[in-house]
Protein backbone atom coordinates (compact mmCIF):
# COMPACT_ATOMS: atom_id res chain seq x y z
CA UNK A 1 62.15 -30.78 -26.14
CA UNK A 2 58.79 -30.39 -24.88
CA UNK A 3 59.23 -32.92 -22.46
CA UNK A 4 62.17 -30.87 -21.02
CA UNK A 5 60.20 -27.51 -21.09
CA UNK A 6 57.67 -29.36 -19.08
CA UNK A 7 59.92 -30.39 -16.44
CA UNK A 8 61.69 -26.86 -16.36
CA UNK A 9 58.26 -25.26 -15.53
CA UNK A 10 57.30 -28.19 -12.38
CA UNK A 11 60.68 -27.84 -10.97
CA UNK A 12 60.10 -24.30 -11.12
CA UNK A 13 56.40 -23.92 -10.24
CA UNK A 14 57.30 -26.38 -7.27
CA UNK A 15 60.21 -24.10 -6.00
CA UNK A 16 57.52 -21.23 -5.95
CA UNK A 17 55.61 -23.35 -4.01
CA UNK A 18 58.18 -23.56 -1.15
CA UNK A 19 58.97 -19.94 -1.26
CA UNK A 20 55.20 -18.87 -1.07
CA UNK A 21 55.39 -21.06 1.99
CA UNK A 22 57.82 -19.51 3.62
CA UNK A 23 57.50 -16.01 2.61
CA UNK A 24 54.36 -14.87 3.84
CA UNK A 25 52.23 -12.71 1.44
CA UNK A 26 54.26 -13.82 -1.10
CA UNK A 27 51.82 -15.34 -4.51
CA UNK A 28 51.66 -15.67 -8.29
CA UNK A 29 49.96 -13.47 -9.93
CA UNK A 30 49.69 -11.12 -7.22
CA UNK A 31 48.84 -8.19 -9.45
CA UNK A 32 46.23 -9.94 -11.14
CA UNK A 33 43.29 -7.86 -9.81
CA UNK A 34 44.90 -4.13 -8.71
CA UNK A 35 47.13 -4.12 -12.07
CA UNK A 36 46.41 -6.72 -14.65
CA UNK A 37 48.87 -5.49 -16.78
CA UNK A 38 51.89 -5.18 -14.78
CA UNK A 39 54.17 -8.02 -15.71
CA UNK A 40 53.34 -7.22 -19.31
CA UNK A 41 54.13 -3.71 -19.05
CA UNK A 42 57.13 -4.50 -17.34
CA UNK A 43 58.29 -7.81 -20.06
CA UNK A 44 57.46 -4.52 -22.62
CA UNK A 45 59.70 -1.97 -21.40
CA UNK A 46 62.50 -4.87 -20.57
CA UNK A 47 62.96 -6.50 -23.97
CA UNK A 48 63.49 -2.32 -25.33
CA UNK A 49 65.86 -1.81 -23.25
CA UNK A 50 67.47 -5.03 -24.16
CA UNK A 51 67.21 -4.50 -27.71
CA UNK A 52 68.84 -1.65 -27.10
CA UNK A 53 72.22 -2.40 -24.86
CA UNK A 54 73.15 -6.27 -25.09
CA UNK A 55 74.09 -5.64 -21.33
CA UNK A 56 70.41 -5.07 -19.75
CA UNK A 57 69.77 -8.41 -19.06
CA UNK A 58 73.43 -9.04 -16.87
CA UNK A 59 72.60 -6.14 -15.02
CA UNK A 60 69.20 -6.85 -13.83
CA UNK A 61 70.02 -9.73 -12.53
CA UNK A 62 73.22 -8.76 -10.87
CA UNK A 63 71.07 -6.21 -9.31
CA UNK A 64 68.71 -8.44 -8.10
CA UNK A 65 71.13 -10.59 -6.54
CA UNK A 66 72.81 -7.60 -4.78
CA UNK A 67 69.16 -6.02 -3.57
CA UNK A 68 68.27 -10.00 -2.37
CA UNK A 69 71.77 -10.29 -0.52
CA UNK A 70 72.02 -6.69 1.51
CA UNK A 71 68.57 -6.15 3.01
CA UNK A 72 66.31 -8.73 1.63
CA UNK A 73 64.52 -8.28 -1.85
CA UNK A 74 63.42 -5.12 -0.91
CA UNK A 75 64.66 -2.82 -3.17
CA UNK A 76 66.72 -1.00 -0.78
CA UNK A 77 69.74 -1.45 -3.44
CA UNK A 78 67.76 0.85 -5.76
CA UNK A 79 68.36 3.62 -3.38
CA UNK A 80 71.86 4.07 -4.57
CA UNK A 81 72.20 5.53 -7.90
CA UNK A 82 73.97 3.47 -10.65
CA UNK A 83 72.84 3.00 -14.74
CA UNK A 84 71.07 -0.28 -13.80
CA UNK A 85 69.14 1.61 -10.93
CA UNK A 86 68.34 4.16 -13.31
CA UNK A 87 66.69 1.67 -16.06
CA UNK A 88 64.90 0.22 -13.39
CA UNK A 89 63.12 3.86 -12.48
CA UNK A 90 61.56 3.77 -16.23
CA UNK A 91 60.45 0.94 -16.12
CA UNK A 92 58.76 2.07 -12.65
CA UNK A 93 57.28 5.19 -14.70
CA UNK A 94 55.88 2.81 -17.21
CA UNK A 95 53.87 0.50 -14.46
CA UNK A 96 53.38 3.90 -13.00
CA UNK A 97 51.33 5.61 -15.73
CA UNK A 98 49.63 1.95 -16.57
CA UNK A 99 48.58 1.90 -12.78
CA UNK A 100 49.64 4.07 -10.02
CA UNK A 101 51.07 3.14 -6.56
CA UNK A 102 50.45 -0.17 -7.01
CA UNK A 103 53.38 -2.65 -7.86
CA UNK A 104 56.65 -2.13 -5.89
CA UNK A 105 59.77 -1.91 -7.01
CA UNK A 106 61.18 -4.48 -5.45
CA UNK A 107 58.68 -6.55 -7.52
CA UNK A 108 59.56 -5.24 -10.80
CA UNK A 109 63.39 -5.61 -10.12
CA UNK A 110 61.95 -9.60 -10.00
CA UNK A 111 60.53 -9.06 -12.79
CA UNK A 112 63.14 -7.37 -14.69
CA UNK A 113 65.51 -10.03 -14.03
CA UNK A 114 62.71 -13.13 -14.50
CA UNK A 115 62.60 -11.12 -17.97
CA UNK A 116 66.09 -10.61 -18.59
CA UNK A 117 66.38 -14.64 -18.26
CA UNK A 118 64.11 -15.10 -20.95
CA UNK A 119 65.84 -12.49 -23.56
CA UNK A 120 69.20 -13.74 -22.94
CA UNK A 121 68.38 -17.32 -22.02
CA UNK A 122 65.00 -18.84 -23.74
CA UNK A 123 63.38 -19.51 -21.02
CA UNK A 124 61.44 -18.48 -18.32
CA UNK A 125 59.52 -19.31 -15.25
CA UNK A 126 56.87 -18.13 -12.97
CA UNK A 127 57.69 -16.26 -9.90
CA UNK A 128 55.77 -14.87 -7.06
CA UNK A 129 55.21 -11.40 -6.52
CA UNK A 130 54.11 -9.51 -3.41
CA UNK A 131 56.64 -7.79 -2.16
CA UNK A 132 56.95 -4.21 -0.51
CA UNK A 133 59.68 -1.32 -0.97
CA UNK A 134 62.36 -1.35 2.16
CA UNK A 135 62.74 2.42 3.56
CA UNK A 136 66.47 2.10 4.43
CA UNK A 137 69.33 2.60 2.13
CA UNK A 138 71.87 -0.40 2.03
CA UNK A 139 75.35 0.24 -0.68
CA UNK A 140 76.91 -2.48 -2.50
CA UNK A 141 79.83 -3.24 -0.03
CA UNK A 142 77.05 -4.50 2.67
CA UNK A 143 76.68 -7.64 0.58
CA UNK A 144 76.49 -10.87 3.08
CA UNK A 145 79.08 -13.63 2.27
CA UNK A 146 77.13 -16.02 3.22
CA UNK A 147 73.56 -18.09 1.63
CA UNK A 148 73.53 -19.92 4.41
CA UNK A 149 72.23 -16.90 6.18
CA UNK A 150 69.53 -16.59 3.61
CA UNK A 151 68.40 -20.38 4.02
CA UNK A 152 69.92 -20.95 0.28
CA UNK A 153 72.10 -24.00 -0.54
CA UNK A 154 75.73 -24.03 -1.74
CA UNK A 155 73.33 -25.87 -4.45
CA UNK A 156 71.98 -22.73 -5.03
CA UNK A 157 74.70 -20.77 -4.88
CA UNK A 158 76.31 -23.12 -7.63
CA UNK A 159 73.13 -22.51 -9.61
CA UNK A 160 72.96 -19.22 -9.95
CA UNK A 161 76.63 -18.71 -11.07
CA UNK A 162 75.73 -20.40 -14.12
CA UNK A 163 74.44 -16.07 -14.54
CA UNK A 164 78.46 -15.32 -15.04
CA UNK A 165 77.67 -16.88 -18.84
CA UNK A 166 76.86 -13.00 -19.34
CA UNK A 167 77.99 -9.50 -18.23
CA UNK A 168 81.74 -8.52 -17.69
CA UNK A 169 84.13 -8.04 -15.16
CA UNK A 170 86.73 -5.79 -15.14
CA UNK A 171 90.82 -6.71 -14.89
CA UNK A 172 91.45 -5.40 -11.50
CA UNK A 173 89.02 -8.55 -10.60
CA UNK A 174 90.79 -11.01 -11.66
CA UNK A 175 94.41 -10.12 -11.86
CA UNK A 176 95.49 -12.42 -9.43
CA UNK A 177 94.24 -15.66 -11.51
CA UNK A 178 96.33 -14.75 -14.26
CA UNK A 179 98.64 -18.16 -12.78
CA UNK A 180 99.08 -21.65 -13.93
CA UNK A 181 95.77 -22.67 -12.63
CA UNK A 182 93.93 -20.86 -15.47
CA UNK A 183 94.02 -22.60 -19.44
CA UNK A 184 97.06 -21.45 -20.32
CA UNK A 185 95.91 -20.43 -24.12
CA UNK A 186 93.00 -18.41 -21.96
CA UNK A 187 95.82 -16.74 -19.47
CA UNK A 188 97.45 -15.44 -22.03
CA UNK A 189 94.67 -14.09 -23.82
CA UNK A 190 94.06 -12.23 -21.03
CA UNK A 191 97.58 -11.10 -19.85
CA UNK A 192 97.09 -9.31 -23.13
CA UNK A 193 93.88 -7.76 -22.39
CA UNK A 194 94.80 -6.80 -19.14
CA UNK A 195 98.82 -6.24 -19.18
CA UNK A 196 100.43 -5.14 -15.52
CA UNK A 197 99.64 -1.90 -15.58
CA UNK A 198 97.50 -1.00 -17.86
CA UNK A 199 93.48 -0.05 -18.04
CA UNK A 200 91.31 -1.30 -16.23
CA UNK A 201 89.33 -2.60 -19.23
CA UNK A 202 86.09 -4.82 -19.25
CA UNK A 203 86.27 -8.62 -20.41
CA UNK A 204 83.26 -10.44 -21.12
CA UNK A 205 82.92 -12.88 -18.49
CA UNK A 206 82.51 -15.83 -20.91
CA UNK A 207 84.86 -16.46 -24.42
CA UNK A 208 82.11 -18.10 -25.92
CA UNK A 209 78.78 -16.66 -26.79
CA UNK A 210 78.75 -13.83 -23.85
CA UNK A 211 75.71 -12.82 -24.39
CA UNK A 212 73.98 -15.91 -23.83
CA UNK A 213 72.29 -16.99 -20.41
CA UNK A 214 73.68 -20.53 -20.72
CA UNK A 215 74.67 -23.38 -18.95
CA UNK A 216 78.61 -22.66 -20.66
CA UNK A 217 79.41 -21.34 -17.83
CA UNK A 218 80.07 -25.01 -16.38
CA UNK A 219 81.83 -25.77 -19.71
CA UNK A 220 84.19 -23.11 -19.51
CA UNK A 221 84.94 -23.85 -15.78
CA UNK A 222 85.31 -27.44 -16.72
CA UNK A 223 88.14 -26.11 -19.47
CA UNK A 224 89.67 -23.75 -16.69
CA UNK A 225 88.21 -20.77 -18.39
CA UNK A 226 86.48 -18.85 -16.09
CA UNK A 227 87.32 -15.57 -14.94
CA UNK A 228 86.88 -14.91 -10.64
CA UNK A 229 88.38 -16.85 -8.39
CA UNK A 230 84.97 -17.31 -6.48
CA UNK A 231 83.69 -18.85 -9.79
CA UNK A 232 87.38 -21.57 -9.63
CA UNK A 233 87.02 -22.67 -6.21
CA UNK A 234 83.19 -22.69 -6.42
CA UNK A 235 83.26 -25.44 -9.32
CA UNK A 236 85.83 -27.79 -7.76
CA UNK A 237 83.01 -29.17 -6.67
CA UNK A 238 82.49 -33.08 -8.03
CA UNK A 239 79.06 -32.17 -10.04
CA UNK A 240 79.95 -29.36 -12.11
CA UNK A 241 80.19 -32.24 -14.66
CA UNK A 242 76.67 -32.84 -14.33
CA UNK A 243 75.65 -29.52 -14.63
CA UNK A 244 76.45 -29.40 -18.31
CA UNK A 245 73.48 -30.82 -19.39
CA UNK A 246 71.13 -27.88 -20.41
CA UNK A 247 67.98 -28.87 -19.11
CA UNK A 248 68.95 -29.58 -15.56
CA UNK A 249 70.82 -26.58 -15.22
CA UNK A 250 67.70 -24.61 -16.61
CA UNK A 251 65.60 -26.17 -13.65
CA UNK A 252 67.95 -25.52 -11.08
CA UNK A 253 68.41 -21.96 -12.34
CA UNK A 254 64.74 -21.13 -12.27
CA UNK A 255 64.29 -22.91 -8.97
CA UNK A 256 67.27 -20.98 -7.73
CA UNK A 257 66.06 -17.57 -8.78
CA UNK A 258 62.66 -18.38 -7.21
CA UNK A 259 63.82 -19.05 -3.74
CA UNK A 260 67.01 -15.99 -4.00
CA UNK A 261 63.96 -13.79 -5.07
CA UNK A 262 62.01 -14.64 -1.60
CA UNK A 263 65.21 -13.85 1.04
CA UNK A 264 63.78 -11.75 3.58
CA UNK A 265 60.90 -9.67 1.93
CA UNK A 266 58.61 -7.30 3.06
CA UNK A 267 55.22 -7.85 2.86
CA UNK A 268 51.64 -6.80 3.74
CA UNK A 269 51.29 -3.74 5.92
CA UNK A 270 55.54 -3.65 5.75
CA UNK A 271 57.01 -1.08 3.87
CA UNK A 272 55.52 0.80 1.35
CA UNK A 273 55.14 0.87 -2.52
CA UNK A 274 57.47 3.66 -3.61
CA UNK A 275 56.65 6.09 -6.00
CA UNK A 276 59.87 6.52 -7.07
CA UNK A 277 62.13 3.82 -7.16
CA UNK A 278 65.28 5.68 -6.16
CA UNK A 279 63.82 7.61 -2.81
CA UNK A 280 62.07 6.73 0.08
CA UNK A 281 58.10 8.16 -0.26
CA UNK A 282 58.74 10.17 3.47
């Protein structure tokens, strides 16, 4: 086990390594002199919100993704209010009253979700902070389809769906997989969830341990029990097989979430630091 934690951390540590390379300004422990206490403050706040609603940790790092995907981890996704946004604005008050104007938002969204992998996952890994606020609001629906764009691999991409172990999704989503292609046993657990017609309920997006960052994901897509149809034509891939083993997927994960969390950032003399995470400061 130790062994394996060792390798998580150098496959991780080297993946921060690229992205400091190629996203200028970009370092560990970037706070360490102008707030100290930042990542704590923010690891603080996280795991009471978590104790709190079992959800947290889904949400962070679907909100992540989403900021990471539209503008760039920028925190431009925080301008548009939602619940997640909203638990990301305490934490901001937090970091705010340990050290003002200093630590962006976009950085603790990263950290948030770095966090969030650790409550819901056991484990964690470094990742480099730096980044500034974006000034330009960007909604959900201006999500690019593409991580080739972003320099990430369909490696990557594979990766980081391993975060569907957690979270929901509602029935409208996945009404049209409801077909042969699914388990059957899981189809029709779900055809009674989500009859034709009915609510448009929430389903946990894994039937085992949903609350678990986990490498089941792969095990459930292996079984044909996976909810989206993004998820079932993702993992016809050959090496979903190999991605049941824990430890590797752990690796890739971090290393995954290390190079999504360095797409396009602003940094230096770029942006600002926001004092509210929700509005622009002008």
């Amino acid at each position: 086990m130790k062994q394996a934690c060792l390798q998580l951390l150098m496959v991780a540590f080297q993946a921060t390594l690229v992205t400091m390379s190629s996203s200028a300004g970009l370092q560990y422990d970037f706070y360490s002199s102008s707030c100290p206490n930042a990542e704590q403050t923010v690891r603080n706040v996280v795991n009471g919100m978590i104790d709190a609603d079992q959800t947290m940790p889904a949400a962070f790092l679907r909100l992540l993704f989403h900021d990471c995907f539209v503008m760039g981890c920028d925190a431009s996704i925080l301008l548009d209010p939602t619940k997640a946004n909203e638990a990301v604005n305490k934490i901001k008050a937090a970091v705010e009253d340990v050290c003002s104007g200093k630590v962006s938002c976009a950085d603790i969204l990263a950290f948030a979700a770095r966090d969030s992998v650790a409550r819901s996952g056991g484990f964690t890994f470094p990742i480099p902070s730096g980044r500034r606020d974006g000034t330009v609001s960007s909604a959900f629906s201006q999500l690019i389809d593409s991580f080739a764009a972003k320099n990430l691999s369909v490696d990557d991409l594979v990766a980081l769906s391993g975060a569907h172990s957690i979270g929901v999704s509602h029935c409208s989503a996945f009404a049209n997989r409801l077909r042969p292609t699914v388990d059957p046993a899981y189809a029709a657990q779900l055809n009674a969830t989500c009859p034709a017609g009915g609510a448009d309920r929430a389903v946990n997006n894994s039937p085992v341990a949903p609350d678990a960052l986990s490498n089941q994901y792969y095990r459930n897509a292996l079984a044909g029990r996976v909810l989206l149809t993004s998820d079932a034509a993702l993992l016809t891939r050959g090496d979903t097989a190999a991605r049941v083993n824990a430890t590797a997927w752990m690796a890739r994960f971090a290393a995954a979430m290390v190079r999504m969390a360095g797409v396009e950032v602003l940094t230096g003399a770029q942006g600002e630091v926001r004092r509210l995470c929700n509005v622009t400061n002008s």
